[in-house]
Protein backbone atom coordinates (compact mmCIF):
# COMPACT_ATOMS: atom_id res chain seq x y z
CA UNK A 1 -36.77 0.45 -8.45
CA UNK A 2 -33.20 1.53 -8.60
CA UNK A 3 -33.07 5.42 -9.98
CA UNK A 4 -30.24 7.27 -10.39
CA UNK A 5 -29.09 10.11 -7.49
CA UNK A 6 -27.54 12.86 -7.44
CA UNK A 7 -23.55 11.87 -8.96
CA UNK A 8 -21.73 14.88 -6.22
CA UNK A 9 -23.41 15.42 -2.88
CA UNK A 10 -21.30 18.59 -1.93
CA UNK A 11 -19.64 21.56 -4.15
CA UNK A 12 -17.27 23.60 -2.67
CA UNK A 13 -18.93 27.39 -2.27
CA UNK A 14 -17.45 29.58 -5.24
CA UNK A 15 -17.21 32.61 -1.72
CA UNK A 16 -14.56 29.98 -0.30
CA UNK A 17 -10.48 31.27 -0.36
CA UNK A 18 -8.42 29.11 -1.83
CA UNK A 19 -6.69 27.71 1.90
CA UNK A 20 -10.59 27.13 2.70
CA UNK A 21 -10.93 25.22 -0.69
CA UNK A 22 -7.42 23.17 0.20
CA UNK A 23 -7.90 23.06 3.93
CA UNK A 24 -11.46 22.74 4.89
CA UNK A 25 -13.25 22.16 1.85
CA UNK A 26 -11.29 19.33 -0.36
CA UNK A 27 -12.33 15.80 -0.29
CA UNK A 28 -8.74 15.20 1.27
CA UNK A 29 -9.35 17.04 3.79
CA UNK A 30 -13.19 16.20 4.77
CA UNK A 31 -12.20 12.56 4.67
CA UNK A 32 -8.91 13.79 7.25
CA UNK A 33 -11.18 15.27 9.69
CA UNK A 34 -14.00 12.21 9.85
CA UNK A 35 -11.03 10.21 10.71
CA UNK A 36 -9.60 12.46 13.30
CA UNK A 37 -13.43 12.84 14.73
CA UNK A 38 -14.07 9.31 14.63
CA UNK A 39 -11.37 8.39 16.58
CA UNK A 40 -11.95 10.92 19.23
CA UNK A 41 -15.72 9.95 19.27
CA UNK A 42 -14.55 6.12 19.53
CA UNK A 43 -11.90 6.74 22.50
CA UNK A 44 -14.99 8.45 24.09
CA UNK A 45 -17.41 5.77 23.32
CA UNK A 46 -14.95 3.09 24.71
CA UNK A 47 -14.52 4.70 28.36
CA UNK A 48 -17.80 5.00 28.38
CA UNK A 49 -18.95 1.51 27.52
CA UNK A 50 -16.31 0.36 30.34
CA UNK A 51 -17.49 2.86 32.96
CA UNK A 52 -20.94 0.92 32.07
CA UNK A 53 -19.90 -2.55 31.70
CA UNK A 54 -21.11 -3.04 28.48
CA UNK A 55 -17.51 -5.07 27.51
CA UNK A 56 -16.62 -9.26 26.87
CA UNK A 57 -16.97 -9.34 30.90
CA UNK A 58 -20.61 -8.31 30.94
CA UNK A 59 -23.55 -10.51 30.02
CA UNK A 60 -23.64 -11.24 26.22
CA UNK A 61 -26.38 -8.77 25.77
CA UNK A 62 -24.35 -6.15 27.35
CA UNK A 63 -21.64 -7.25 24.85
CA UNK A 64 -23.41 -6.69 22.33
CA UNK A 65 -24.92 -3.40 23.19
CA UNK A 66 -21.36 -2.02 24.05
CA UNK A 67 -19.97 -3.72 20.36
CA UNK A 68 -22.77 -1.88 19.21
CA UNK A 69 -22.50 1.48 20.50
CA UNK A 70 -18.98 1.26 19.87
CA UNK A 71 -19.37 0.95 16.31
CA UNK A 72 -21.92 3.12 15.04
CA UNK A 73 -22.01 6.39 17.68
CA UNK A 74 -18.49 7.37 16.31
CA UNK A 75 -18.89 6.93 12.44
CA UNK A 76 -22.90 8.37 12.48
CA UNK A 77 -21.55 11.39 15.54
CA UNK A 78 -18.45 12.31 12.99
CA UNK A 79 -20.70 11.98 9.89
CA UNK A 80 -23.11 14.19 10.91
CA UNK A 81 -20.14 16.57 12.30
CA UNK A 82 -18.60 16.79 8.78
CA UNK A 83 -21.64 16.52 6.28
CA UNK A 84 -23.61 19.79 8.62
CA UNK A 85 -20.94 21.53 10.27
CA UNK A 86 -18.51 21.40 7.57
CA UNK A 87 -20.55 21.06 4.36
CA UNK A 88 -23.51 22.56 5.84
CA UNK A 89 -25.91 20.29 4.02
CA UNK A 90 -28.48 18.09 4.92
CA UNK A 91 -27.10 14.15 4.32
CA UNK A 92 -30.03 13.53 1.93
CA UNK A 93 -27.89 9.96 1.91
CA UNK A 94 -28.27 8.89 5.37
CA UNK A 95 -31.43 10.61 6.04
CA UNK A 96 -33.76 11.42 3.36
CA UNK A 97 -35.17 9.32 0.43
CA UNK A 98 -37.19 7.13 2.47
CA UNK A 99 -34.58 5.84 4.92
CA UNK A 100 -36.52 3.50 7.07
CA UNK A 101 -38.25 1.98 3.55
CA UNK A 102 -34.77 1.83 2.14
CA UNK A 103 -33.57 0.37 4.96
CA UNK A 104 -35.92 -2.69 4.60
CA UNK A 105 -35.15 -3.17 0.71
CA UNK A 106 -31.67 -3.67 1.87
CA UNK A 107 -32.59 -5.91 4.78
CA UNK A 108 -34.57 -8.08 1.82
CA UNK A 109 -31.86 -7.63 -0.97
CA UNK A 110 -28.96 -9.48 1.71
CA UNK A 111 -31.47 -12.22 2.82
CA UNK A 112 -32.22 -13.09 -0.32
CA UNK A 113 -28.21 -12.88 -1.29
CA UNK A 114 -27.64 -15.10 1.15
CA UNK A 115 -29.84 -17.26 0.96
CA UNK A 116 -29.34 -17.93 -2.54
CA UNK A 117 -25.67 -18.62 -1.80
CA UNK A 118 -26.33 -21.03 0.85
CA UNK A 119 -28.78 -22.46 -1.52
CA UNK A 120 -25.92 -23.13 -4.37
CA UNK A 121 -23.62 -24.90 -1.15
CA UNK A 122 -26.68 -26.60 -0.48
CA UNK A 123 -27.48 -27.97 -4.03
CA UNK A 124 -23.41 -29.03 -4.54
CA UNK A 125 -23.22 -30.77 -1.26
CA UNK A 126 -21.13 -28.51 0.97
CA UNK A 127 -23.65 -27.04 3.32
CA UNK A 128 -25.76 -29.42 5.52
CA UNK A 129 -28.20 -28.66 8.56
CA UNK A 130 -27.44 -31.14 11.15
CA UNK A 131 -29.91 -29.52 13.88
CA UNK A 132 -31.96 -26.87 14.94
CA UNK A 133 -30.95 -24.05 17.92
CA UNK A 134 -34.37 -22.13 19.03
CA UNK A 135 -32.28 -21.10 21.84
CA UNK A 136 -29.58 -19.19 20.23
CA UNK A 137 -28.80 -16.30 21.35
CA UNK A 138 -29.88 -13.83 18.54
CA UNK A 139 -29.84 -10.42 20.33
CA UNK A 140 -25.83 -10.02 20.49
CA UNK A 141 -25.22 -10.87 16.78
CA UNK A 142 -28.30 -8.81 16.02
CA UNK A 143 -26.48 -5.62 17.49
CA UNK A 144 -22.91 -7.00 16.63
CA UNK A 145 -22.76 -8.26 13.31
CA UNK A 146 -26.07 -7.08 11.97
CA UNK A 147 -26.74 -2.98 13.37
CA UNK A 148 -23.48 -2.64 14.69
CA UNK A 149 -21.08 -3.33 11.12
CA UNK A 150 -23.97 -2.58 9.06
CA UNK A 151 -24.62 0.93 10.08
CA UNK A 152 -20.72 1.69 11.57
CA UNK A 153 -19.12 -0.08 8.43
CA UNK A 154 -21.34 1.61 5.67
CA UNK A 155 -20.90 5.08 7.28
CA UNK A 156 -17.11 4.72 7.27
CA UNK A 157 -16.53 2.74 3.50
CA UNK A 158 -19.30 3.89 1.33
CA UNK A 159 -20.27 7.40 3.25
CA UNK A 160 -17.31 9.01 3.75
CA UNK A 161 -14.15 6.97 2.34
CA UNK A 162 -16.12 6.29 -1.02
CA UNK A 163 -18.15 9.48 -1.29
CA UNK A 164 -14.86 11.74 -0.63
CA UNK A 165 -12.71 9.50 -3.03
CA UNK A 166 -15.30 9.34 -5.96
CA UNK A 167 -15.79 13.34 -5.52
CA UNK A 168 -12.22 14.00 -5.96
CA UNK A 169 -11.05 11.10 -8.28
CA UNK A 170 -14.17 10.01 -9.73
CA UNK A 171 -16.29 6.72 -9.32
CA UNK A 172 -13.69 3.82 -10.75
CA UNK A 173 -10.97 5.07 -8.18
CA UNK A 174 -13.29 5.14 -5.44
CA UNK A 175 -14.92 1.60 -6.27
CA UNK A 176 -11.14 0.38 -5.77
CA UNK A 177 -9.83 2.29 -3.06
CA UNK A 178 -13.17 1.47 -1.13
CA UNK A 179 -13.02 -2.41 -1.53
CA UNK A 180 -9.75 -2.50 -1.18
CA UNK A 181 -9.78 -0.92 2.42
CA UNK A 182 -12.30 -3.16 3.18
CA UNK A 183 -10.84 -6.41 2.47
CA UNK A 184 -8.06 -5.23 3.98
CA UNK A 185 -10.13 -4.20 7.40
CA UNK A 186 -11.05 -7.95 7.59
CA UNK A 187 -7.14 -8.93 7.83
CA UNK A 188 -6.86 -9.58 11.63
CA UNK A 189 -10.57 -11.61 11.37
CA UNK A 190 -10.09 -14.93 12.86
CA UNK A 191 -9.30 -17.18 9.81
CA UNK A 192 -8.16 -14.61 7.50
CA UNK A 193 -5.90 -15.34 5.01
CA UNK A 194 -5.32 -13.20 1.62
CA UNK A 195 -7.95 -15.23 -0.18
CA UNK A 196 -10.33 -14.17 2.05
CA UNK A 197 -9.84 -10.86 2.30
CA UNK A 198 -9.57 -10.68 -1.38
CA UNK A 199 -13.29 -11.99 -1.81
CA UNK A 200 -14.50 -9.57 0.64
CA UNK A 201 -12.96 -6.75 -1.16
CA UNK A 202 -14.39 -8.38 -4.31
CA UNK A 203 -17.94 -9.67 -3.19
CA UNK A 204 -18.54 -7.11 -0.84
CA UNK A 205 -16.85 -3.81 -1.17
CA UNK A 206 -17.02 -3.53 -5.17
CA UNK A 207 -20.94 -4.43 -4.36
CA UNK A 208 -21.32 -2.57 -1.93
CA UNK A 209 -19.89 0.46 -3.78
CA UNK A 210 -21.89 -0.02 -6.96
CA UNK A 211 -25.11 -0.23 -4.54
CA UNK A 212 -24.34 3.26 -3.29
CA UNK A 213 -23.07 4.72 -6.52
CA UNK A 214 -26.51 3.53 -8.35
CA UNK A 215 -29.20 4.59 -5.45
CA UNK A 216 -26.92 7.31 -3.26
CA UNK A 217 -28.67 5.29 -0.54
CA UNK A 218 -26.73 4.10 2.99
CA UNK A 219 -29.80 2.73 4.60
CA UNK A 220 -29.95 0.68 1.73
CA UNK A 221 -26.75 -0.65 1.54
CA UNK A 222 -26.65 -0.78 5.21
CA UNK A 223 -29.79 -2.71 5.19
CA UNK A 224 -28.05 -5.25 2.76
CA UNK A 225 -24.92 -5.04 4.97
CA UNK A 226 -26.78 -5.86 8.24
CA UNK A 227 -28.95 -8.97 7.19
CA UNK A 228 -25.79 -10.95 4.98
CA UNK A 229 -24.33 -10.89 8.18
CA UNK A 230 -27.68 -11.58 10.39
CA UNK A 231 -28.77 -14.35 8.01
CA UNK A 232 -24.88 -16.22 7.72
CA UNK A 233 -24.44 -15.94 11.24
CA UNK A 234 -27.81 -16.18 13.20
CA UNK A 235 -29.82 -18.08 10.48
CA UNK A 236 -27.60 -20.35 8.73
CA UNK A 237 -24.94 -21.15 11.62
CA UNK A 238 -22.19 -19.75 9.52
CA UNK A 239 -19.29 -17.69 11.05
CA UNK A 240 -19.52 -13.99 9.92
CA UNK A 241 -16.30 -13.28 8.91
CA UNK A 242 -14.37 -15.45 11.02
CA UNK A 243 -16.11 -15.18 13.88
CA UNK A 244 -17.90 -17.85 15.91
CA UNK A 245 -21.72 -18.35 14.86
CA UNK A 246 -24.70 -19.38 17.18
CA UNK A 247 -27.33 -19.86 14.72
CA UNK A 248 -30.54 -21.21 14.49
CA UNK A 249 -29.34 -23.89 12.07
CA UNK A 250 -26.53 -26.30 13.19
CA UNK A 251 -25.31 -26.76 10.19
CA UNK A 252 -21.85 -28.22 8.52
CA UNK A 253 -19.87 -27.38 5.57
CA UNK A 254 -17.55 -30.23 3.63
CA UNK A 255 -15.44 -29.96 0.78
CA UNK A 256 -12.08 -27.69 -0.01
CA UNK A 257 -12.18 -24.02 1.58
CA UNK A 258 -12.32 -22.35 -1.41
CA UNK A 259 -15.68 -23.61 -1.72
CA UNK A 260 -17.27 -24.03 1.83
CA UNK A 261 -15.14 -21.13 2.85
CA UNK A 262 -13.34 -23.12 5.89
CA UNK A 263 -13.10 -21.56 8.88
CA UNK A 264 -13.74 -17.99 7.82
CA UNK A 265 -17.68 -18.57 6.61
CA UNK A 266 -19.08 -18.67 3.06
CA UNK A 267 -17.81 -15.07 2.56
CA UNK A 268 -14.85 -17.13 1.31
CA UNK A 269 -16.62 -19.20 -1.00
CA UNK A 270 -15.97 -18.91 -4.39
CA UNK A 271 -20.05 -19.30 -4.46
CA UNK A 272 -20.39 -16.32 -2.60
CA UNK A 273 -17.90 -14.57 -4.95
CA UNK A 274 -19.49 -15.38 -7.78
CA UNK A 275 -22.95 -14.84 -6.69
CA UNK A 276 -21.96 -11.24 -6.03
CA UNK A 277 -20.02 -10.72 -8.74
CA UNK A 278 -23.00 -11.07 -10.93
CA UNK A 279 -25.18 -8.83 -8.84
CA UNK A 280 -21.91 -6.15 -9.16
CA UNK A 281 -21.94 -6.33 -12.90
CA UNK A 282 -25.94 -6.18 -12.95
CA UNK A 283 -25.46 -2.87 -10.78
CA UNK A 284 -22.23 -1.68 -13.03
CA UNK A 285 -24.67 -2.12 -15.97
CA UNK A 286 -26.91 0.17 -14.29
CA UNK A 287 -24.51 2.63 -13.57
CA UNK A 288 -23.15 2.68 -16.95
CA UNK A 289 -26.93 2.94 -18.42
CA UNK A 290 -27.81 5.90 -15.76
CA UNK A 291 -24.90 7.72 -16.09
CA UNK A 292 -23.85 7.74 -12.61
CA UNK A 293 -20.21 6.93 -13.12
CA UNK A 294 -18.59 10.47 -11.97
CA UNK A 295 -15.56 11.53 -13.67
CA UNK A 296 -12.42 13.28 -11.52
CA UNK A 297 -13.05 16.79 -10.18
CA UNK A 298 -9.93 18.36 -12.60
CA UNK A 299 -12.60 16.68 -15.91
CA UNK A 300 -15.54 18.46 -13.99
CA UNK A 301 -14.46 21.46 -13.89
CA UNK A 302 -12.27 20.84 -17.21
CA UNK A 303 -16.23 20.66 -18.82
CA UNK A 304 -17.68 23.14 -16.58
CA UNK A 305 -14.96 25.68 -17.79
CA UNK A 306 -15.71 24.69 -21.84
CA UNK A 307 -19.40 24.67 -21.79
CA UNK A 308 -19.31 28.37 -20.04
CA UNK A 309 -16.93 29.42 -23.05
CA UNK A 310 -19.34 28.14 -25.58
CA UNK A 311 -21.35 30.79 -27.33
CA UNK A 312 -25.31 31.50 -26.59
CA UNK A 313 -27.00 30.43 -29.69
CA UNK A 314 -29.07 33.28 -31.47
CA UNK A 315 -32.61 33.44 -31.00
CA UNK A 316 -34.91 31.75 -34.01
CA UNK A 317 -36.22 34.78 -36.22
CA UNK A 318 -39.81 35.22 -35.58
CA UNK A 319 -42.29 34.17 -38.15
CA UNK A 320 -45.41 35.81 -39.04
């Protein structure tokens, strides 16, 4: 069951100066230093994946381990830098809830997306299965495309460039801001083109969002994150974003790429668009219905400032 979280995960402290609420404090500047820690922690990650091997010239497993590594250790290390060190507050959403339960209701939710979409291609014609792979090699994709940009990904979009955005702007500029970087992360993809990158904005980032905004859950949407990509890539022998698939399924797609997708996968399928679209305005109903939606920080504290002006109403006389 979806409930509604908490809408702001951090206040500034009313003890903090004013260059501590501009400097250290604002969402501006939270969402400054994850970046600058992120790329420090990836610079170190990357020397020390090639000091170990773990690069393109290893053994695919190694790959993948190294791809990996490289992608979550920097996002989760700077995460946890800014949300205890800086906000001094336990990330109640990365690690509390029910993470590992979470976790697996995402992993559910995008195999079942998925599957539905490549049950529409199916049904119209587009997708066929022309074999069967029990030797593909799962374990790379599984830490690539799955762990790797469902937990590094969901960490940088939804936990720390959405979260920041939404507490300073509120939720509707963060849903756009946040999808919007992400299509635009899957530019240089092999077989990008603005189409696709627009329906991954679209499908994914404004679903993504709306995921988080409705549960204040990453495992969850990381969960969802991990197996669309798993299940297009390893399952259905679909490239994940543009890049190569060795799936289970040999399968084939026919027809024009805005409906297979073409080269870049089903991601840019108008199927998969509208599939996801549906589930975003199922979730956007939710939001709207929970009251999630968080207004910008100048209307907070706009409100706060009225209600603590508004007179305490007199006590009802006492009857005998």
């Amino acid at each position: 069951m979806i409930v509604p979280g908490p809408q702001v995960a951090f206040s500034t402290p009313a003890s903090a100066s004013a260059w501590q609420r501009w400097l250290l404090y604002s969402p501006l500047a939270r969402l400054v230093a994850f970046v600058i820690l992120f790329v420090a922690c990836a610079m170190l990650a990357g020397f020390a994946i090639h000091a170990l091997g773990w690069t393109r010239d290893g053994t695919p497993l190694q790959a993948g381990l190294g791809q990996m590594l490289g992608r979550v250790l920097p996002a989760l290390v700077a995460y946890l830098v800014v949300t205890r060190a800086i906000e001094r507050r336990w990330p109640a959403e990365l690690l509390a809830r029910k993470p590992a339960s979470r976790a697996l209701a995402g992993l559910a939710g995008g195999a079942l997306l998925f599957s539905a979409i490549v049950g529409v291609l199916w049904l119209l014609g587009v997708y066929r299965v022309t074999g069967f792979n029990p030797h593909a090699d799962w374990a790379p994709a599984l830490l690539m495309v799955g762990i790797g940009a469902g937990v590094g990904e969901e960490i940088m979009f939804r936990g720390a460039l959405y979260r920041f955005v939404e507490e300073g702007l509120g939720t509707w500029i963060a849903l756009l801001l946040s999808a919007l970087f992400f299509g635009l992360a899957h530019m240089n993809n092999p077989g990008a083109t603005a189409w696709s990158s627009a329906a991954i904005a679209i499908e994914a980032g404004l679903l993504f969002g709306l995921l988080y905004n409705v549960t204040r859950s990453l495992p969850l949407c990381m969960g969802l994150h991990a197996a669309w990509n798993f299940c297009q890539g390893t399952v259905y022998g679909i490239p994940v974003s543009g890049m190569k698939a060795d799936g289970w399924l040999v399968s084939t797609r026919t027809g024009p790429d805005w409906l297979g997708g073409g080269v870049f996968g089903a991601e840019a399928s108008v199927v998969a668009l509208a599939l996801c679209t549906a589930c975003t305005l199922w979730l956007l109903r939710i939001a709207l219905r929970n009251g999630t939606i968080v207004v910008p920080a100048w209307i907070r504290r706009r409100n706060a400032a009225a209600a603590a002006t508004q007179p305490t109403p007199a006590p009802a006389p006492a009857t005998s």
